[in-house]
Protein backbone atom coordinates (compact mmCIF):
# COMPACT_ATOMS: atom_id res chain seq x y z
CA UNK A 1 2.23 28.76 -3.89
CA UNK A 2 0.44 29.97 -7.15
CA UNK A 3 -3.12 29.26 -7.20
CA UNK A 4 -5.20 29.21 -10.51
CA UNK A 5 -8.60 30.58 -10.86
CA UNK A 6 -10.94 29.25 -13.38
CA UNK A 7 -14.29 31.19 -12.15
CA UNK A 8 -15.71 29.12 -9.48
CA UNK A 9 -13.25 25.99 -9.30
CA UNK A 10 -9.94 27.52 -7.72
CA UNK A 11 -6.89 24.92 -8.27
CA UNK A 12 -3.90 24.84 -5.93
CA UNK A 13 -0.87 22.94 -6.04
CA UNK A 14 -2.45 21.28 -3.27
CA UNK A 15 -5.53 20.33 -4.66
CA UNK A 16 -3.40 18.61 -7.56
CA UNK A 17 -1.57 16.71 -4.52
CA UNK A 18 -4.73 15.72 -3.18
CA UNK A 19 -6.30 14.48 -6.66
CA UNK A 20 -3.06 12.64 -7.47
CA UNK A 21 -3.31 10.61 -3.83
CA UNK A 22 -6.71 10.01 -3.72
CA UNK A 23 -6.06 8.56 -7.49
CA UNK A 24 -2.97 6.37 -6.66
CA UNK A 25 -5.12 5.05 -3.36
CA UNK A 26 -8.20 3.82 -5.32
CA UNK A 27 -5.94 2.40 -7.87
CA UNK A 28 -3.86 0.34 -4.97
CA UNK A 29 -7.59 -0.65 -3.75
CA UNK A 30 -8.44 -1.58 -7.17
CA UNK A 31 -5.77 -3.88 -7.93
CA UNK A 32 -6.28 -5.63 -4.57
CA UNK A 33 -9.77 -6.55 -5.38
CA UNK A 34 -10.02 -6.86 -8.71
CA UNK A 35 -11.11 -10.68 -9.69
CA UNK A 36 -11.81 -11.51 -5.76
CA UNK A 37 -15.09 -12.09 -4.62
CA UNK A 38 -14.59 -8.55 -2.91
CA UNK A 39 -15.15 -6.90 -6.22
CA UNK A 40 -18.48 -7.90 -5.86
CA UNK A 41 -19.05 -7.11 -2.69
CA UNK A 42 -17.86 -3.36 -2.98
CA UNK A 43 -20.55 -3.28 -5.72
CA UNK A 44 -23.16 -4.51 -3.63
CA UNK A 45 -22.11 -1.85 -1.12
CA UNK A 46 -22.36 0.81 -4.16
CA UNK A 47 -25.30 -0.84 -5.00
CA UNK A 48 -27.08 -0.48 -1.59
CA UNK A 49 -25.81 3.60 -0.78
CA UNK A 50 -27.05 4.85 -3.99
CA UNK A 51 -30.51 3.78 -3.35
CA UNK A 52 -30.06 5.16 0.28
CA UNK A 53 -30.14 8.35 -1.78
CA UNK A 54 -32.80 8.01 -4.67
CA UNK A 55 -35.32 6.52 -2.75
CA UNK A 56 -38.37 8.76 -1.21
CA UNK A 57 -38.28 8.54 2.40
CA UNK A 58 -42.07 9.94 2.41
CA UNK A 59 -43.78 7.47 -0.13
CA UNK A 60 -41.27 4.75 0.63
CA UNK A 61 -40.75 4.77 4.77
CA UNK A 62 -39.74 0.91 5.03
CA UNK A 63 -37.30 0.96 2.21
CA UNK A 64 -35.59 4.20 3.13
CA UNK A 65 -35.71 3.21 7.33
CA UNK A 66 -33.58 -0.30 6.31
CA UNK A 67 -30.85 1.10 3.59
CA UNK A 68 -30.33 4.26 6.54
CA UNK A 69 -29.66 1.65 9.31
CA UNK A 70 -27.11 -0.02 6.45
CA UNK A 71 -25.85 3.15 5.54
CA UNK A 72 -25.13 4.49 9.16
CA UNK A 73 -22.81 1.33 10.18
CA UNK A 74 -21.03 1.89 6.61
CA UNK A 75 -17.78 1.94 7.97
CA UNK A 76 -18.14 -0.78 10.22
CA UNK A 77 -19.36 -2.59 7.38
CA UNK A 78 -16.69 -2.06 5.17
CA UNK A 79 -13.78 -2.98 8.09
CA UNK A 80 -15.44 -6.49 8.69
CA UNK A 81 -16.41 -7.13 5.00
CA UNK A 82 -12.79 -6.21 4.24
CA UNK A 83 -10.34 -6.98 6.35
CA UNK A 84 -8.31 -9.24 4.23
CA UNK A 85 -8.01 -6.69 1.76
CA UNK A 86 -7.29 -4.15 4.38
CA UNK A 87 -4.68 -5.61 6.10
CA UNK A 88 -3.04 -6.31 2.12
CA UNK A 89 -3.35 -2.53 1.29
CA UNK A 90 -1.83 -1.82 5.05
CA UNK A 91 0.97 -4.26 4.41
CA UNK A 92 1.85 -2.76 0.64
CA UNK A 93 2.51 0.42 2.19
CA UNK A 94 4.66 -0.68 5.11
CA UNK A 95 6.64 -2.95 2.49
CA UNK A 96 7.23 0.31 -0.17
CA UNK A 97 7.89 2.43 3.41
CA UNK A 98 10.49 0.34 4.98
CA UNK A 99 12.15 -2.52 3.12
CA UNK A 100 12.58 -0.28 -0.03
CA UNK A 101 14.43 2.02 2.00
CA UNK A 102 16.18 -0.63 3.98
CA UNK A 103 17.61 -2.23 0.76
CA UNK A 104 18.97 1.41 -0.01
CA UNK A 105 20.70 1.34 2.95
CA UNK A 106 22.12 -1.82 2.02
CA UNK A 107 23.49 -0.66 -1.27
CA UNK A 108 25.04 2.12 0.25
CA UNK A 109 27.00 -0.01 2.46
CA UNK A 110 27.99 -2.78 0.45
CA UNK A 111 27.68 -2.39 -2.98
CA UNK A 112 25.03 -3.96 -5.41
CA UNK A 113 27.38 -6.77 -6.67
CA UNK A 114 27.55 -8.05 -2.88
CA UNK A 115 23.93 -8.23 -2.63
CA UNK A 116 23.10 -10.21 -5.56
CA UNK A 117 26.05 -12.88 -5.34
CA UNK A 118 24.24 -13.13 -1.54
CA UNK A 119 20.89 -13.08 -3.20
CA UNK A 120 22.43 -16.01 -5.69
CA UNK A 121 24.19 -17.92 -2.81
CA UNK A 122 20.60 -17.87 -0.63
CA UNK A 123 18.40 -18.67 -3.86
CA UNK A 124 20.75 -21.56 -6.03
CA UNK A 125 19.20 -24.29 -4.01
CA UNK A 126 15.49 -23.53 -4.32
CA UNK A 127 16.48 -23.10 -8.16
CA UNK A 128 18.00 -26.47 -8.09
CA UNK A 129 15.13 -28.26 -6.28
CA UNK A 130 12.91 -26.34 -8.78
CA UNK A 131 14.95 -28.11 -11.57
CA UNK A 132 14.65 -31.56 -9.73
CA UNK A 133 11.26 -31.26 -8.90
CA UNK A 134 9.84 -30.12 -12.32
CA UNK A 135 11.87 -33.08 -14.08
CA UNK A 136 10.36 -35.68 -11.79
CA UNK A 137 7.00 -33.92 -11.75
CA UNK A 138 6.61 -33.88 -8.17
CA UNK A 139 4.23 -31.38 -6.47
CA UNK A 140 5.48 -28.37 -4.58
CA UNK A 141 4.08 -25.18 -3.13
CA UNK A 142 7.24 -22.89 -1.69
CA UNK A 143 6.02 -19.69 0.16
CA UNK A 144 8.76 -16.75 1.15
CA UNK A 145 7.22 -14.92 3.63
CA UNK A 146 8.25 -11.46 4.19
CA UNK A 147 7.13 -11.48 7.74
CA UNK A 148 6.52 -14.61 9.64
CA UNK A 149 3.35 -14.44 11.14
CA UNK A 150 3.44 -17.39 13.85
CA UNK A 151 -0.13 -17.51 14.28
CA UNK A 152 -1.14 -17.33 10.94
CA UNK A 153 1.51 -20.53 9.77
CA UNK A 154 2.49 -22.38 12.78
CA UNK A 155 -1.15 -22.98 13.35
CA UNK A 156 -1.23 -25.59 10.81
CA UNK A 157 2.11 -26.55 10.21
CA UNK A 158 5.52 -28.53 11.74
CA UNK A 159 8.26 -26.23 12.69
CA UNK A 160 11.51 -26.60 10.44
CA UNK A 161 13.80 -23.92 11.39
CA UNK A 162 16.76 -24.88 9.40
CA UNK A 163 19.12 -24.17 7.05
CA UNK A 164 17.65 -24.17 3.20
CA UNK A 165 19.27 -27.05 1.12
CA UNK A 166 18.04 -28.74 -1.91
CA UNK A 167 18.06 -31.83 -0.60
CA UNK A 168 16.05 -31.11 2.41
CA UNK A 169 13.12 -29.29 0.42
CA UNK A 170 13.58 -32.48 -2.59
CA UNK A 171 13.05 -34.82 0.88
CA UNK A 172 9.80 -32.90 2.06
CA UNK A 173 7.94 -33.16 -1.37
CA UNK A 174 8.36 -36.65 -1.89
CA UNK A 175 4.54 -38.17 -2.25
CA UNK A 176 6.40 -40.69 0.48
CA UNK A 177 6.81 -38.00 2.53
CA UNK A 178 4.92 -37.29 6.10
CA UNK A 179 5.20 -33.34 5.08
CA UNK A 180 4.85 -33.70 1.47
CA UNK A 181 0.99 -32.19 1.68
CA UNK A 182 0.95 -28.29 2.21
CA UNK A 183 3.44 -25.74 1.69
CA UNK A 184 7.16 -25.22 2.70
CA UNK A 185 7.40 -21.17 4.10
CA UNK A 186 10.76 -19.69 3.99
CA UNK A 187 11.63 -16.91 5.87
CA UNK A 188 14.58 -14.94 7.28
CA UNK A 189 16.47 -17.09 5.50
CA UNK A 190 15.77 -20.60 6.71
CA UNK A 191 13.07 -23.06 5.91
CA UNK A 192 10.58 -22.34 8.75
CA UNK A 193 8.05 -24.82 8.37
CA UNK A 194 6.44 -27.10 6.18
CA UNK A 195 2.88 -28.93 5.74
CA UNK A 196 1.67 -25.45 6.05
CA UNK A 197 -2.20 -25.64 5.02
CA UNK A 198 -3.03 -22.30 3.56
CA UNK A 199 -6.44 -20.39 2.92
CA UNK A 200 -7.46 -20.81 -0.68
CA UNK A 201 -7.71 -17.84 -3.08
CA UNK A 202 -11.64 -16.71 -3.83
CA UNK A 203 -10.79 -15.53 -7.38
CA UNK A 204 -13.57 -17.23 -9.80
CA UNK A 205 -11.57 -16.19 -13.04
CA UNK A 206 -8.31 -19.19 -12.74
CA UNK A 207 -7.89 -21.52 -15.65
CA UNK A 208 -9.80 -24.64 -14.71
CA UNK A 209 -6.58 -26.81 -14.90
CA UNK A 210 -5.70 -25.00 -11.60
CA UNK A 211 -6.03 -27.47 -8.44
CA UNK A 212 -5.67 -27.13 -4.55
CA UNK A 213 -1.97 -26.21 -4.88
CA UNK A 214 -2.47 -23.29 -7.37
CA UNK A 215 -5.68 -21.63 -5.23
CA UNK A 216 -3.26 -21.82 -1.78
CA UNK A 217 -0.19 -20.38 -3.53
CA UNK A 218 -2.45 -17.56 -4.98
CA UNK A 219 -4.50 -17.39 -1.35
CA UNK A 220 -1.87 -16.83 0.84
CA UNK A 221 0.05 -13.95 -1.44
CA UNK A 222 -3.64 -12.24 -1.11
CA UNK A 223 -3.71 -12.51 2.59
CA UNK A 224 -0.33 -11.83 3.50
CA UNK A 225 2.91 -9.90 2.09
CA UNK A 226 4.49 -13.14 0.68
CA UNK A 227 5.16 -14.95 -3.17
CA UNK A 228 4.96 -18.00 -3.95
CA UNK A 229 6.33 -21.33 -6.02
CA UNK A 230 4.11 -23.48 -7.31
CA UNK A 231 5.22 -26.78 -9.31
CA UNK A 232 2.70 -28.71 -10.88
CA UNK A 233 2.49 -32.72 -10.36
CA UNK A 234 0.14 -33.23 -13.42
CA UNK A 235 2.66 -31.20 -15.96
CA UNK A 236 5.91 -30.40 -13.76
CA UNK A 237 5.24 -26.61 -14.54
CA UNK A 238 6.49 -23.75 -12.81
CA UNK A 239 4.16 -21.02 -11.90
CA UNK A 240 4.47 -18.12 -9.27
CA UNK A 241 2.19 -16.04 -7.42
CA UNK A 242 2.55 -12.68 -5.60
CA UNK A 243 -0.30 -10.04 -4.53
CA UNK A 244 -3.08 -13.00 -5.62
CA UNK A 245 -1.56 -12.63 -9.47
CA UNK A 246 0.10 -15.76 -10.78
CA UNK A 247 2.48 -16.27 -13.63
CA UNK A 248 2.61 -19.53 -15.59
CA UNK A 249 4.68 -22.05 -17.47
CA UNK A 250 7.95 -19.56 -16.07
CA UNK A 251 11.36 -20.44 -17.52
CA UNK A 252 14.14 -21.22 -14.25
CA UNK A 253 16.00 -17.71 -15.82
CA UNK A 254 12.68 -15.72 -15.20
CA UNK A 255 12.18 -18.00 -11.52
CA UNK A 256 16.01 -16.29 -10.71
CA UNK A 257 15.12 -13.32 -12.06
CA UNK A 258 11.61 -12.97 -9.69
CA UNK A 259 13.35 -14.78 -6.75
CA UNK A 260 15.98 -11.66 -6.87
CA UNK A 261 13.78 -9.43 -6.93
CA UNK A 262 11.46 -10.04 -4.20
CA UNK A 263 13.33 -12.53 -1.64
């Protein structure tokens, strides 16, 4: 390949490749946590190694001796302090690796009109509980889960395992309801538990209107590859989360439209 020399800095095709990756990997890390208390963490961290290298280990021994024991478990440091965000970024690139390619697969085989009237037939009755449950204002937090992780949901919540029907998730919500706090996860196509209680989001930048609901649905898209419906009891409005982003006030066209696109 043709290399280009500009005196001392020597550019490759390579290099370019290299620039370009290293680029698109601290923009992925970026956008993963960017508003989350981990923000401020990585600039403590930043914070902390820069003085490891401007300050005098002669004239300032103690200083120096504490940011070089920091400094020396830095990667230790940055695995515990960010797991979460880890295991996101880990989980984004297995999603773009496999399903992506999967769902190729699929529209090889059976055609792209077959997979959305299947996509409409498995997502009509969330859209019409939606409907129901925004008209009578009645709470709801609906989690599809690209992976089921049993520890992480079953841990807190009662086993389902059936068949998705409007009725059924109407029935769960009602405040008369046993299940009716938590969430409802759906996953491989069935309604796989419900009363889920899910870790709340740490972002410190939501619209103050946003209660318990809102912080799970936005917490467990941040900790796991999963979206989320969220329909508010105060105002009956639709929102929905995915990668610890939420949109509001979304029209039941744009819930279809998101719904066929990511379940």
């Amino acid at each position: 390949m043709q290399a280009f020399d500009f005196g001392l800095l020597k550019i490759t095709p390579f290099s370019v490749l290299d620039i370009l990756l290293l680029a698109i990997i601290i923009y992925q890390l970026y956008n993963l946590i960017r508003g989350t208390i981990a923000a401020n963490i990585f600039i403590g961290l930043t914070l902390i190694y820069i003085l490891y290298f401007i300050v005098p280990e002669e004239k300032m021994p103690l200083l120096a001796g504490i940011l070089k024991k920091v400094a020396d478990v830095g990667i230790i440091a940055v695995i515990v302090l960010f797991q979460q965000e880890i295991r996101r970024f880990l989980l984004l690139v297995g999603k773009n690796a496999s399903l992506q390619r999967n769902k190729a697969w699929w529209q090889y085989f059976f055609g792209k009109a077959q997979i959305e009237k299947d996509n409409y037939a498995r997502i009509k009755p969330i859209i019409d509980a939606c409907k129901s449950l925004k008209q009578t204002r009645t709470g709801a937090l609906i989690v599809f889960a690209k992976y089921y992780d049993e520890q992480f949901y079953q841990n807190s919540c009662e086993v389902i395992e059936a068949k998705i029907s409007k009725r059924l998730l109407e029935s769960i919500f009602q405040k008369n309801s046993p299940l009716h706090d938590g969430a409802v996860v759906i996953a491989e196509n069935k309604i796989k538990s419900a009363s889920c209680i899910l870790p709340l989001t740490e972002k410190t930048d939501l619209p103050t209107q946003f209660g318990l609901r809102h912080r799970a649905g936005i917490g467990v898209t941040e900790a796991n590859d999963a979206t989320a419906i969220i329909v508010s009891e105060e105002t009956g409005e639709i929102s929905y989360a995915k990668q610890g982003r939420v949109k509001m006030n979304i029209s039941f066209a744009e819930l279809e439209k998101l719904l066929n696109k990511d379940f």
